[in-house]
C-alpha atoms as a PDB file:
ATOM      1  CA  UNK A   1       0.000   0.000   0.000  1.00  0.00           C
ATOM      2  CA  UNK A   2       1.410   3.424  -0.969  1.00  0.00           C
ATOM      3  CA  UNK A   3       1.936   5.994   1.697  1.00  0.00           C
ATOM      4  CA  UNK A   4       0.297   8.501  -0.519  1.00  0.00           C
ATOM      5  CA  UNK A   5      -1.063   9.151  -3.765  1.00  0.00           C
ATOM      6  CA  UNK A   6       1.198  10.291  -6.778  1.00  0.00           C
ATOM      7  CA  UNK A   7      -0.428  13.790  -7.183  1.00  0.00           C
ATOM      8  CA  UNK A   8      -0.099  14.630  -3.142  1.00  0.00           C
ATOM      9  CA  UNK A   9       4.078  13.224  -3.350  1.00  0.00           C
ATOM     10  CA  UNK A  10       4.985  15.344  -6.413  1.00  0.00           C
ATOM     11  CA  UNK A  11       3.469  18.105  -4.830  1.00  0.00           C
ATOM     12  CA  UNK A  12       5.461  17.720  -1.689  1.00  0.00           C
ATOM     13  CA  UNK A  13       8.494  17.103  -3.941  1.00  0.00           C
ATOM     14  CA  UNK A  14       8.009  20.856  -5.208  1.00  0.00           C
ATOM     15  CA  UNK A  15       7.718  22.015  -2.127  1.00  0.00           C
ATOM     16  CA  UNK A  16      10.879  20.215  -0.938  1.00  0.00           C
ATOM     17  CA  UNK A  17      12.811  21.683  -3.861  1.00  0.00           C
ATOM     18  CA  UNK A  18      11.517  25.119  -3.152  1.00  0.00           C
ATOM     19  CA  UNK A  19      12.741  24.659   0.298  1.00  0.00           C
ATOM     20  CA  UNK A  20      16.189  22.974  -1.196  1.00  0.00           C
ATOM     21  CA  UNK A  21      16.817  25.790  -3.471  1.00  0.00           C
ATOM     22  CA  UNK A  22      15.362  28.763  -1.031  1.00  0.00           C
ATOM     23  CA  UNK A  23      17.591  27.084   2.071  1.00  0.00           C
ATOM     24  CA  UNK A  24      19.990  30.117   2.116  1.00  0.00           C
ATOM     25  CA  UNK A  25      17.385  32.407   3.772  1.00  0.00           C
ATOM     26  CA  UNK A  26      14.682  32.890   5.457  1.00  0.00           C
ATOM     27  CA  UNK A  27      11.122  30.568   4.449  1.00  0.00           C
ATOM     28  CA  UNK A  28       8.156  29.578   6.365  1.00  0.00           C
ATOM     29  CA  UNK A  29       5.876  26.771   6.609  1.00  0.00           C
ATOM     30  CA  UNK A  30       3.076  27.996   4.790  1.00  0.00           C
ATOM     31  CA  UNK A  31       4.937  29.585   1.860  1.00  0.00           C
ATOM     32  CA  UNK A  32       6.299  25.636   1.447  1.00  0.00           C
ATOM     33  CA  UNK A  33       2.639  24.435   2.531  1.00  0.00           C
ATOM     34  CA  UNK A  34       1.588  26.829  -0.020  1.00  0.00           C
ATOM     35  CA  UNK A  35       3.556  25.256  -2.475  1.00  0.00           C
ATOM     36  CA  UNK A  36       2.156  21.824  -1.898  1.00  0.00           C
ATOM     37  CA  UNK A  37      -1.387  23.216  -2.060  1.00  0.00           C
ATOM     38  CA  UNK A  38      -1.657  21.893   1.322  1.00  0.00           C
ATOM     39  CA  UNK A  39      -2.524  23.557   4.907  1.00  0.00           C
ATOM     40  CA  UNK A  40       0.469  23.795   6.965  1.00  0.00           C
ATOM     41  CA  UNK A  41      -0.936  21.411   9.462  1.00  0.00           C
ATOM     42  CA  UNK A  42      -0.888  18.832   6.471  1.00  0.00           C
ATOM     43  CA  UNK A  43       2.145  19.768   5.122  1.00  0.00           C
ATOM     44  CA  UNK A  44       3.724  18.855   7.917  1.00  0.00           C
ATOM     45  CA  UNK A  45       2.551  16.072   8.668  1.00  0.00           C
ATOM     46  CA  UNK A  46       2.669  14.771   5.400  1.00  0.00           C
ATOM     47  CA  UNK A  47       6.128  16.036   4.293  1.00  0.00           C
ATOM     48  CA  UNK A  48       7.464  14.150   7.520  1.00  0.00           C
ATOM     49  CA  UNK A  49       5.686  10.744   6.235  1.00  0.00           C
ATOM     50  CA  UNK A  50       7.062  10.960   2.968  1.00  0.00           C
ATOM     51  CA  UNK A  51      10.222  12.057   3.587  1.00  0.00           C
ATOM     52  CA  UNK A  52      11.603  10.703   7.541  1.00  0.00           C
ATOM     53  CA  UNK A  53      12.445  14.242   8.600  1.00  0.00           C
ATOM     54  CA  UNK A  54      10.211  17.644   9.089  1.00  0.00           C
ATOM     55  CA  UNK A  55      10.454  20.364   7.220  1.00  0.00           C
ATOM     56  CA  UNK A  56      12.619  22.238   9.946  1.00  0.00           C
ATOM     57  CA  UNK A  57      15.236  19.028  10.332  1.00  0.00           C
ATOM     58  CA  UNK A  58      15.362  18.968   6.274  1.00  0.00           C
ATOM     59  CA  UNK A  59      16.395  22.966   6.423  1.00  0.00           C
ATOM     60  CA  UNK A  60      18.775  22.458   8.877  1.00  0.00           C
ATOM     61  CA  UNK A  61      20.356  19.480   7.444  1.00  0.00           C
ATOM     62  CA  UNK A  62      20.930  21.465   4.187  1.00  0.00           C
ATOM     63  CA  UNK A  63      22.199  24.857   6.273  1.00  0.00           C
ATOM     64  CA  UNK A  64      24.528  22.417   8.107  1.00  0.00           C
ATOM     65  CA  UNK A  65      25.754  20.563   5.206  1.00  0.00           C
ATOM     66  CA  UNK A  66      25.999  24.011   3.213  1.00  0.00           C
ATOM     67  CA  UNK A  67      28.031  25.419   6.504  1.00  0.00           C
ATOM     68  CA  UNK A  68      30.349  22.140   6.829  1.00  0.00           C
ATOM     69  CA  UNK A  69      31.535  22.206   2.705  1.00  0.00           C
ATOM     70  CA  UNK A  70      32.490  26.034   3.288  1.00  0.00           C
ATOM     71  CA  UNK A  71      34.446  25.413   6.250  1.00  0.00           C
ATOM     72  CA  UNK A  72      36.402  23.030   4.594  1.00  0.00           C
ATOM     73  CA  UNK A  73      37.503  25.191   1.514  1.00  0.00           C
ATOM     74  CA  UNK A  74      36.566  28.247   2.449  1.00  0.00           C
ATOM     75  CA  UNK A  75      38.737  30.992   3.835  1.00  0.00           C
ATOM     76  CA  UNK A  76      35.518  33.043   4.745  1.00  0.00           C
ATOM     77  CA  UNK A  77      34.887  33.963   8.609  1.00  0.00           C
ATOM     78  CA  UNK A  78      32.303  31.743  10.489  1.00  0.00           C
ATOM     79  CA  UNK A  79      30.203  34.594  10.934  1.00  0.00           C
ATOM     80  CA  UNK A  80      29.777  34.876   7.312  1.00  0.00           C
ATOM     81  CA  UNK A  81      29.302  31.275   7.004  1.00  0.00           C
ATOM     82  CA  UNK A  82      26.348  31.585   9.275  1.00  0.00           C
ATOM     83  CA  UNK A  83      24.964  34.049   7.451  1.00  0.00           C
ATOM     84  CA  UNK A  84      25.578  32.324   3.828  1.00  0.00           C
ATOM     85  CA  UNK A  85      24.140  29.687   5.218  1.00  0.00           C
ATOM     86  CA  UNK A  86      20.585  30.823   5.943  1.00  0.00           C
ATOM     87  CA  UNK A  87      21.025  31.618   9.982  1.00  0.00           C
ATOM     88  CA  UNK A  88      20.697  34.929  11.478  1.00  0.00           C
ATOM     89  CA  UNK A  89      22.697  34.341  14.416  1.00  0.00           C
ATOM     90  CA  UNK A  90      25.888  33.150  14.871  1.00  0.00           C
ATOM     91  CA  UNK A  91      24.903  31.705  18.562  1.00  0.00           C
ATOM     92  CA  UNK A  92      22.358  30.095  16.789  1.00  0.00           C
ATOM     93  CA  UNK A  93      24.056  28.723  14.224  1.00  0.00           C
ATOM     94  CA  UNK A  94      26.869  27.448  16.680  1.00  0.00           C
ATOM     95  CA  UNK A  95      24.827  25.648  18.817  1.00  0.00           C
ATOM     96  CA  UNK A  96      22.582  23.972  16.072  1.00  0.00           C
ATOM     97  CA  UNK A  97      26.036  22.688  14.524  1.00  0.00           C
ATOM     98  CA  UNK A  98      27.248  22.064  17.824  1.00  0.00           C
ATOM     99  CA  UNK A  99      24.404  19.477  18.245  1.00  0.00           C
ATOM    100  CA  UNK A 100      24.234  18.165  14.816  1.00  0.00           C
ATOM    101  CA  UNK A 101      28.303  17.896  13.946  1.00  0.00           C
ATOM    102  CA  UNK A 102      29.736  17.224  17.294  1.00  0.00           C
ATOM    103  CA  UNK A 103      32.239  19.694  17.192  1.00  0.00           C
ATOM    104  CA  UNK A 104      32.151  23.965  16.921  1.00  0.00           C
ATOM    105  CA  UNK A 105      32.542  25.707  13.585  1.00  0.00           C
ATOM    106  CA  UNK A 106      35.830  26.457  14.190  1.00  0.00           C
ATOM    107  CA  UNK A 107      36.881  23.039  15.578  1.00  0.00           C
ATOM    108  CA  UNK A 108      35.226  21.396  12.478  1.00  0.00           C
ATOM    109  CA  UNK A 109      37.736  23.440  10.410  1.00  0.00           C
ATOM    110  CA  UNK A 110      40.458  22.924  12.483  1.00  0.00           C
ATOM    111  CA  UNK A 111      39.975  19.210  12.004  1.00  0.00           C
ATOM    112  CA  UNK A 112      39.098  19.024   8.485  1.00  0.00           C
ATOM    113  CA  UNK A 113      42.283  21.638   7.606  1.00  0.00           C
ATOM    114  CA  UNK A 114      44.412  18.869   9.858  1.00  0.00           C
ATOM    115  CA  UNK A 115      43.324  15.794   8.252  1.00  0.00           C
ATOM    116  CA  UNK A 116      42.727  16.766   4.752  1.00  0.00           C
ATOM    117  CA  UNK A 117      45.812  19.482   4.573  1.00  0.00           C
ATOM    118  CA  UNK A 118      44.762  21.881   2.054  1.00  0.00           C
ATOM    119  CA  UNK A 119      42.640  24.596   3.400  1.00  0.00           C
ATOM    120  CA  UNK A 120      41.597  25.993  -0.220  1.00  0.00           C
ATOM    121  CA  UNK A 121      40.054  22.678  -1.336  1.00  0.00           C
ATOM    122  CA  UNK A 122      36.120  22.023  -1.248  1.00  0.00           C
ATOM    123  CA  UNK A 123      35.351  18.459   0.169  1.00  0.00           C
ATOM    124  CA  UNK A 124      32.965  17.086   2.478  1.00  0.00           C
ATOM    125  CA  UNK A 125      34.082  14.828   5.246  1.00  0.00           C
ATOM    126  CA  UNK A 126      32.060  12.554   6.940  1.00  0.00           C
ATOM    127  CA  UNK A 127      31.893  12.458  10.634  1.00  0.00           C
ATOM    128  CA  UNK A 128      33.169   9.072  10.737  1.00  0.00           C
ATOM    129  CA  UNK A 129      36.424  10.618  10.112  1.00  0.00           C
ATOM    130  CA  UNK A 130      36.814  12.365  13.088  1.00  0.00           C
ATOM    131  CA  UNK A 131      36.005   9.467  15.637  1.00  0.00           C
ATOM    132  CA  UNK A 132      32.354   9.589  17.188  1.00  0.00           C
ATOM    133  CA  UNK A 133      29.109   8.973  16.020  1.00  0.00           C
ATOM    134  CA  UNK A 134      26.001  11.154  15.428  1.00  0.00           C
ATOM    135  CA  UNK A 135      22.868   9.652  17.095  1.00  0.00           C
END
């Protein structure tokens, strides 16, 4: 049995690309609702059946991901990474990749700059790399 009917997934697939390529700044739950043709109540709930996350937890796993790739090859400040990556304050920002990394900002670059050796080159390393485990 399908968990939902064609029409009702490809609409939450546009909404998840509008919230994909709109990750950078600031977007609420019933502009992406909106885009679904869905209440935000729905949305929601729907959006987390289809997809295993909410909307907020898919966001933030693009911001952090975003964040991560330009600390590794970036030579920009982590203020301006918070920024570039859709957050509008760096304690913010620190603390939600705090909890999702492991590690600070600046210790994830520290690390990634140690193990990989060449600041200027754009990579992503997974966590498994750096000896813990997300849970």
């Amino acid at each position: 049995m399908a968990l939902l009917d064609d029409d009702t997934f490809r609409r939450l697939c546009r909404a998840r690309d509008l919230a994909d390529a709109s990750f950078r700044g600031p977007i609420s739950l019933d502009a992406l609702a909106r885009e679904a043709c869905l209440s935000p109540f729905h949305f929601h709930r729907l959006f987390t059946k289809a997809f295993g996350e909410t909307p907020h937890e898919f966001l933030t796993s693009r911001r952090i991901g975003h964040a991560k790739r330009m600390l590794a090859g970036d030579h920009a400040s982590i203020t301006d990474i918070c920024f570039e990556a859709g957050y509008s304050s760096l304690g913010s920002f620190s603390a939600k990749f705090q909890k999702s990394v492991g590690l600070s900002p600046s210790e994830y670059r520290r690390n990634v700059r140690r193990i990989v050796g060449y600041p200027g080159l754009s990579i992503f390393v997974p966590n498994c790399f750096f000896g813990f485990h997300l849970q």
